[in-house]
C-alpha atoms as a PDB file:
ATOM      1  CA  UNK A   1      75.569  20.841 119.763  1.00  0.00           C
ATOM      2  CA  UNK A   2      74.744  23.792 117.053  1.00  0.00           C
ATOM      3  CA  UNK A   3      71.904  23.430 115.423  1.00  0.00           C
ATOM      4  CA  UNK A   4      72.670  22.527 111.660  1.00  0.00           C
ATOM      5  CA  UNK A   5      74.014  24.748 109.463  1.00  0.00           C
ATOM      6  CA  UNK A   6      71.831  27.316 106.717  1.00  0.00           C
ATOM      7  CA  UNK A   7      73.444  26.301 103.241  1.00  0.00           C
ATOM      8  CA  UNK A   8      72.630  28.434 100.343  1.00  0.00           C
ATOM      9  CA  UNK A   9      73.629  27.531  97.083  1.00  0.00           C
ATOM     10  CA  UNK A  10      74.833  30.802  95.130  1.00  0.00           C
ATOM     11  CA  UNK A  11      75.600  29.396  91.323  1.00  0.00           C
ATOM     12  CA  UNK A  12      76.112  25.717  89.924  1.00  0.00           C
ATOM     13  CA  UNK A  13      80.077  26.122  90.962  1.00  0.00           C
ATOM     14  CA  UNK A  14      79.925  27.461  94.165  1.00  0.00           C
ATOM     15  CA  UNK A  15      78.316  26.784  97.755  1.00  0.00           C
ATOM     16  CA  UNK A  16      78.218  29.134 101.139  1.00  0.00           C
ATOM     17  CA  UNK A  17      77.768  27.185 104.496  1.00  0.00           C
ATOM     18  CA  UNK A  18      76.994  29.571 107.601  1.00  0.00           C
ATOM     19  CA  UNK A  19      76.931  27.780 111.063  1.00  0.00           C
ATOM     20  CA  UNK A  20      77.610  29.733 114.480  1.00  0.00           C
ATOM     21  CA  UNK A  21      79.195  27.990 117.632  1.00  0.00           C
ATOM     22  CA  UNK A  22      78.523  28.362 121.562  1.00  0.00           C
ATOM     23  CA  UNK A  23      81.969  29.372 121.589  1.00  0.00           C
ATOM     24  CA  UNK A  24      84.410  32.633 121.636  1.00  0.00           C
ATOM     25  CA  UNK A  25      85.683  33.902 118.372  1.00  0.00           C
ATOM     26  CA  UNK A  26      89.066  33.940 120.171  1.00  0.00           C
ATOM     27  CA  UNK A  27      88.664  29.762 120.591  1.00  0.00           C
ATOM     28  CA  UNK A  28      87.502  28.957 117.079  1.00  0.00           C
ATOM     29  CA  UNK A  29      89.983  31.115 115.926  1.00  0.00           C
ATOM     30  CA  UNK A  30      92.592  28.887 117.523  1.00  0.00           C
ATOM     31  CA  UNK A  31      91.226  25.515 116.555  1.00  0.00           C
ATOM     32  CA  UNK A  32      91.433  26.957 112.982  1.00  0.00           C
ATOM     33  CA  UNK A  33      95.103  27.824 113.441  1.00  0.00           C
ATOM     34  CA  UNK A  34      96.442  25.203 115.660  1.00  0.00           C
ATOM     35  CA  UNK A  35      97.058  22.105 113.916  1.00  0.00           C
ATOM     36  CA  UNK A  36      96.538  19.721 117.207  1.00  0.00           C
ATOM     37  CA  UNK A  37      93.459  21.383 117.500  1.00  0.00           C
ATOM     38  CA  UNK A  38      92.527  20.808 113.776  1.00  0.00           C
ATOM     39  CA  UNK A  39      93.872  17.087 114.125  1.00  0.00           C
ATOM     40  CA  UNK A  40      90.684  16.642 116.412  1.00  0.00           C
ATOM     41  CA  UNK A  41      87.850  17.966 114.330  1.00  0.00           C
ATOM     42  CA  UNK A  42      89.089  17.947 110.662  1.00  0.00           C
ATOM     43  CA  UNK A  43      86.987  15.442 108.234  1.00  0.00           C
ATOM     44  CA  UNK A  44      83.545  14.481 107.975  1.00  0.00           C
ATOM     45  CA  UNK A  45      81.878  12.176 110.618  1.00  0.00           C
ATOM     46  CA  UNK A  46      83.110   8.913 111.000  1.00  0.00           C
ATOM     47  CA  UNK A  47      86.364   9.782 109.671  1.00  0.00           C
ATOM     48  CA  UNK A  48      89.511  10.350 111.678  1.00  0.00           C
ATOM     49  CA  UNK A  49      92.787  12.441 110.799  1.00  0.00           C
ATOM     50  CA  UNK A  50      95.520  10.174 110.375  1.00  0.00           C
ATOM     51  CA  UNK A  51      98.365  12.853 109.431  1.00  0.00           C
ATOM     52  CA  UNK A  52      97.958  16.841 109.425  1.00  0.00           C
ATOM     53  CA  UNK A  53     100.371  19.844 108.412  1.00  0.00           C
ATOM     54  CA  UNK A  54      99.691  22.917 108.172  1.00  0.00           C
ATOM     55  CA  UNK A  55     101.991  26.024 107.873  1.00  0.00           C
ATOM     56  CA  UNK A  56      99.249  29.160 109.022  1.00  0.00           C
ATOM     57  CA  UNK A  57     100.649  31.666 107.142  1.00  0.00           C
ATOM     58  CA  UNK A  58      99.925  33.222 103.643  1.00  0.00           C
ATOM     59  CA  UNK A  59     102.009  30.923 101.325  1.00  0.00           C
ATOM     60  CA  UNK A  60     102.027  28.443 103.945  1.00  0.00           C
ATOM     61  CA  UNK A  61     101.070  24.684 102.857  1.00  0.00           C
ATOM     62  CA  UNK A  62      98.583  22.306 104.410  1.00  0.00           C
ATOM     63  CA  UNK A  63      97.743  18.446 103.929  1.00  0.00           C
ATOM     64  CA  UNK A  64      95.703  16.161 105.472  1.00  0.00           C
ATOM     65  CA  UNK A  65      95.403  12.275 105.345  1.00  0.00           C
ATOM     66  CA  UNK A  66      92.056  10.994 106.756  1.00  0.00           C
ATOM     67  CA  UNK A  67      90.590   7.808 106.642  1.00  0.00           C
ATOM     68  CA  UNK A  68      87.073   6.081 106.932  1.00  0.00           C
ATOM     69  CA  UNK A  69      86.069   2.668 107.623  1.00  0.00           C
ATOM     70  CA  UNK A  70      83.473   3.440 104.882  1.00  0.00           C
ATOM     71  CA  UNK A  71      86.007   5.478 102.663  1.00  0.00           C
ATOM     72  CA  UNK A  72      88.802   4.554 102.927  1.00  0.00           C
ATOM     73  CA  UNK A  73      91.831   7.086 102.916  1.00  0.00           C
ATOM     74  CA  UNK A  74      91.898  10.116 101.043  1.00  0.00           C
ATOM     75  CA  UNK A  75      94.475  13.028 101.073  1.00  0.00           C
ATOM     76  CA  UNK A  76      93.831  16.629 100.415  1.00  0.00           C
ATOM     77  CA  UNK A  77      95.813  19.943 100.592  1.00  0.00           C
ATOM     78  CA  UNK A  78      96.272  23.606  99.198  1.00  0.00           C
ATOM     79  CA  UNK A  79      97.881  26.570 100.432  1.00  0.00           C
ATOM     80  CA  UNK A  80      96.628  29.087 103.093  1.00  0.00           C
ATOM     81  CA  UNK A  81      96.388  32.626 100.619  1.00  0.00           C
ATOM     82  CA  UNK A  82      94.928  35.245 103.055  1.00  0.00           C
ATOM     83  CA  UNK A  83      94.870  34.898 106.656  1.00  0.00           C
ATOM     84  CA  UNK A  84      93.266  38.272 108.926  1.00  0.00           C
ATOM     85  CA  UNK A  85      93.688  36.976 112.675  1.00  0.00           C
ATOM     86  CA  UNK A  86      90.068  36.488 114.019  1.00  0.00           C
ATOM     87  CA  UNK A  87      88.156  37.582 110.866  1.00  0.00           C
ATOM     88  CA  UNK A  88      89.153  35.375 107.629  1.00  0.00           C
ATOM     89  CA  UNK A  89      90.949  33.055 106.396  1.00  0.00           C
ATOM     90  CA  UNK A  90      91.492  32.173 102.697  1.00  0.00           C
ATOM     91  CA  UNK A  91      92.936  29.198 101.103  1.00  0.00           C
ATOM     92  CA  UNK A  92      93.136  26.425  98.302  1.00  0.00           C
ATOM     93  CA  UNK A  93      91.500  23.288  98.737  1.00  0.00           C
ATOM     94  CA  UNK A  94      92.303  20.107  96.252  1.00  0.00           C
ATOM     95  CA  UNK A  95      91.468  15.856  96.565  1.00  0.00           C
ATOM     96  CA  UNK A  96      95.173  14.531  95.631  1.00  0.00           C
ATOM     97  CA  UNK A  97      94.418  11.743  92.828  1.00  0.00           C
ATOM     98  CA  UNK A  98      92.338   9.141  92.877  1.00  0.00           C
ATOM     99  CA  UNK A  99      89.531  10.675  94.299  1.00  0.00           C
ATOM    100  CA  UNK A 100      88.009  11.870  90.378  1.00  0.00           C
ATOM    101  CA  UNK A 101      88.003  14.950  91.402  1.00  0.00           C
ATOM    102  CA  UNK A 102      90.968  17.383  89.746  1.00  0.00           C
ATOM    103  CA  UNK A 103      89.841  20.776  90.359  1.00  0.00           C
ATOM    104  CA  UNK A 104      91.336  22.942  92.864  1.00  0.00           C
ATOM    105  CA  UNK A 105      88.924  25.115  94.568  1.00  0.00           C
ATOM    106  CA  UNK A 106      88.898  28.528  96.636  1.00  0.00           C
ATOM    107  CA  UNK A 107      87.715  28.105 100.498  1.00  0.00           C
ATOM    108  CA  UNK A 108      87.028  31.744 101.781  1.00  0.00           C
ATOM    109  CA  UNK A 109      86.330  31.396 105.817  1.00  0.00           C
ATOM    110  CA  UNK A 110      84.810  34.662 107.430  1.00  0.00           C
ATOM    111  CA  UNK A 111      84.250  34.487 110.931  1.00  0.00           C
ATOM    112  CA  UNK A 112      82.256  37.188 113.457  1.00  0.00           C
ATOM    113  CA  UNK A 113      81.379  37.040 116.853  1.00  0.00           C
ATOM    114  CA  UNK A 114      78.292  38.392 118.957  1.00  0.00           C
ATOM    115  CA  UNK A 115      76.997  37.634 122.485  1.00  0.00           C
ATOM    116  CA  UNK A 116      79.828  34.363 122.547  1.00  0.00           C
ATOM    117  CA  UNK A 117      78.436  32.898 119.503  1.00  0.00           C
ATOM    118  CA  UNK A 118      80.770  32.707 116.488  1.00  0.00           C
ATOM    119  CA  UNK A 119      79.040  32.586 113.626  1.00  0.00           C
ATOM    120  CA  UNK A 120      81.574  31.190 110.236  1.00  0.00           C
ATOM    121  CA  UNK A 121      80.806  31.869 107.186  1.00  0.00           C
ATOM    122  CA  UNK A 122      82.581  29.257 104.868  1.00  0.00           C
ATOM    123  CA  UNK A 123      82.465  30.165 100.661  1.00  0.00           C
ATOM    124  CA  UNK A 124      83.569  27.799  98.353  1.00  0.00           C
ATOM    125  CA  UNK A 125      84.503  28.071  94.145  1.00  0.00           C
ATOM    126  CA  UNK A 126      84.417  25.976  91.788  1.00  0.00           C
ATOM    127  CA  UNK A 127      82.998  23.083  91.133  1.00  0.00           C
ATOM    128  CA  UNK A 128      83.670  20.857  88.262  1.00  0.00           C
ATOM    129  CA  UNK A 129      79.945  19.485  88.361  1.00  0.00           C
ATOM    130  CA  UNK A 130      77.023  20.022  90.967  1.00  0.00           C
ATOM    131  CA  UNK A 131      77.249  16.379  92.136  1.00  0.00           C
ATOM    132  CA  UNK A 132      80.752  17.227  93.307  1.00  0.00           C
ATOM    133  CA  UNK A 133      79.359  20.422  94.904  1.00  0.00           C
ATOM    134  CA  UNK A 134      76.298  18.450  96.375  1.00  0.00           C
ATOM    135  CA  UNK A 135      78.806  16.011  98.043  1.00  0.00           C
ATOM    136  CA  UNK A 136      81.312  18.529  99.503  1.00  0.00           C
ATOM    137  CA  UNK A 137      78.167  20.321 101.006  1.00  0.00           C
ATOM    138  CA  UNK A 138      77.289  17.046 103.025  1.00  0.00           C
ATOM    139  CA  UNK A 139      80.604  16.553 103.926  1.00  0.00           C
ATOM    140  CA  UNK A 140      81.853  20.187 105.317  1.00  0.00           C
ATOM    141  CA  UNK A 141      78.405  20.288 107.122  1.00  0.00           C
ATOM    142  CA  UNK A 142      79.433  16.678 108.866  1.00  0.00           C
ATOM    143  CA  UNK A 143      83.490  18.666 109.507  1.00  0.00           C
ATOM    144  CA  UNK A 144      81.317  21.621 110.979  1.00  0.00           C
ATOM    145  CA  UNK A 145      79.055  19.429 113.567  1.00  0.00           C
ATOM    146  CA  UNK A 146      82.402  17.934 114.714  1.00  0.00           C
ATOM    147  CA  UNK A 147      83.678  21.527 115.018  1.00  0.00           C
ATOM    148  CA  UNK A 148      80.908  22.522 116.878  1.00  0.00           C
ATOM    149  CA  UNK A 149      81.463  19.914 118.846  1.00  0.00           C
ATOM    150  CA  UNK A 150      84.572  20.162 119.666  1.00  0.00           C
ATOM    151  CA  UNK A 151      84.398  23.981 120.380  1.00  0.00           C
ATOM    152  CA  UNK A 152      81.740  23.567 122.696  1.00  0.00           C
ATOM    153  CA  UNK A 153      83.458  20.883 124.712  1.00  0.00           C
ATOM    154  CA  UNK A 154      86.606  23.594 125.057  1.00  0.00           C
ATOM    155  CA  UNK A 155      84.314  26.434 126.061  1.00  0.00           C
ATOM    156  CA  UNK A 156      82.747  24.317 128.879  1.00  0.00           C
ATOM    157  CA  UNK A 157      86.723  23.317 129.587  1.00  0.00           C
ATOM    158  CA  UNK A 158      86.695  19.465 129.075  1.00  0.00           C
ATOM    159  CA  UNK A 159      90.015  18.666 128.951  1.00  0.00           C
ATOM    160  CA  UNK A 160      90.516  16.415 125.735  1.00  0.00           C
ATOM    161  CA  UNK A 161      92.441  12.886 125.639  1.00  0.00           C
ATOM    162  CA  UNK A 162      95.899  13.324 124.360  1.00  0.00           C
ATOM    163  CA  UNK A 163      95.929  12.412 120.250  1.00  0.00           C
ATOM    164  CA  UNK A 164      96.961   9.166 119.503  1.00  0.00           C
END
């Protein structure tokens, strides 16, 4: 597994999470734009991905359902704004209601590559409060060990249990 990820904390509103991956640029790329690959590592820990769309393209709409024994469900979506094959992607993020939190926010996802490590740098703007910010920093760090995960487990080529 990666080791956990360096989070720095830039203003009140916004948060940058870097975490690199024993795995190809080309293969992170692809879980990133492949939607049955995203179905298998989207959410925090201990949640699970009950429905995902996503349209990769700029304009293109995503939403996901997840739920949590903990949790509960919980929906969230945007729309993909910039995407540069293999270097960044660029896209809305918003909790659909019910959560308490209303503001959209802007995910900026830059990704390099050196040696087979991937390193992904992940910017996100604003926040409404920093308790908000605080608790989306836990929670894409818990998405990211999954990813890492999950990446690693393709780059040694376990082949993965079809999704339910």
């Amino acid at each position: 597994m990666a080791p956990a990820g360096t989070t720095e904390t830039l203003r009140d509103d916004e948060l940058l999470i870097t975490r690199s991956f024993k795995a190809p640029l080309n293969l992170v790329w692809r879980m990133w734009e492949d939607q049955d690959h995203m179905r298998r590592w989207w959410g925090p820990e201990g949640f699970r991905v009950v429905n995902l769309a996503a349209d990769f393209r700029p304009g293109g709409k995503w939403r996901v359902h997840m739920h949590s024994a903990q949790y509960g469900e919980g929906w969230s979506g945007g729309e993909f704004r910039q995407i540069e094959p293999k270097h960044r992607i660029v896209f809305t993020f918003a909790w659909e209601e019910g959560t308490g939190e209303t503001i959209q926010t802007l995910v900026t996802v830059n990704f390099t590559e050196a040696d087979g490590v991937t390193t992904q740098s992940f910017h996100q703007t604003p926040f409404s409060s920093v308790a908000s910010r605080d608790s989306h920093v836990l929670g894409w760090n818990s998405l990211f060990n999954k990813e890492a995960t999950y990446a690693e487990a393709l780059g040694r080529g376990t082949i993965l249990p079809p999704l339910d």
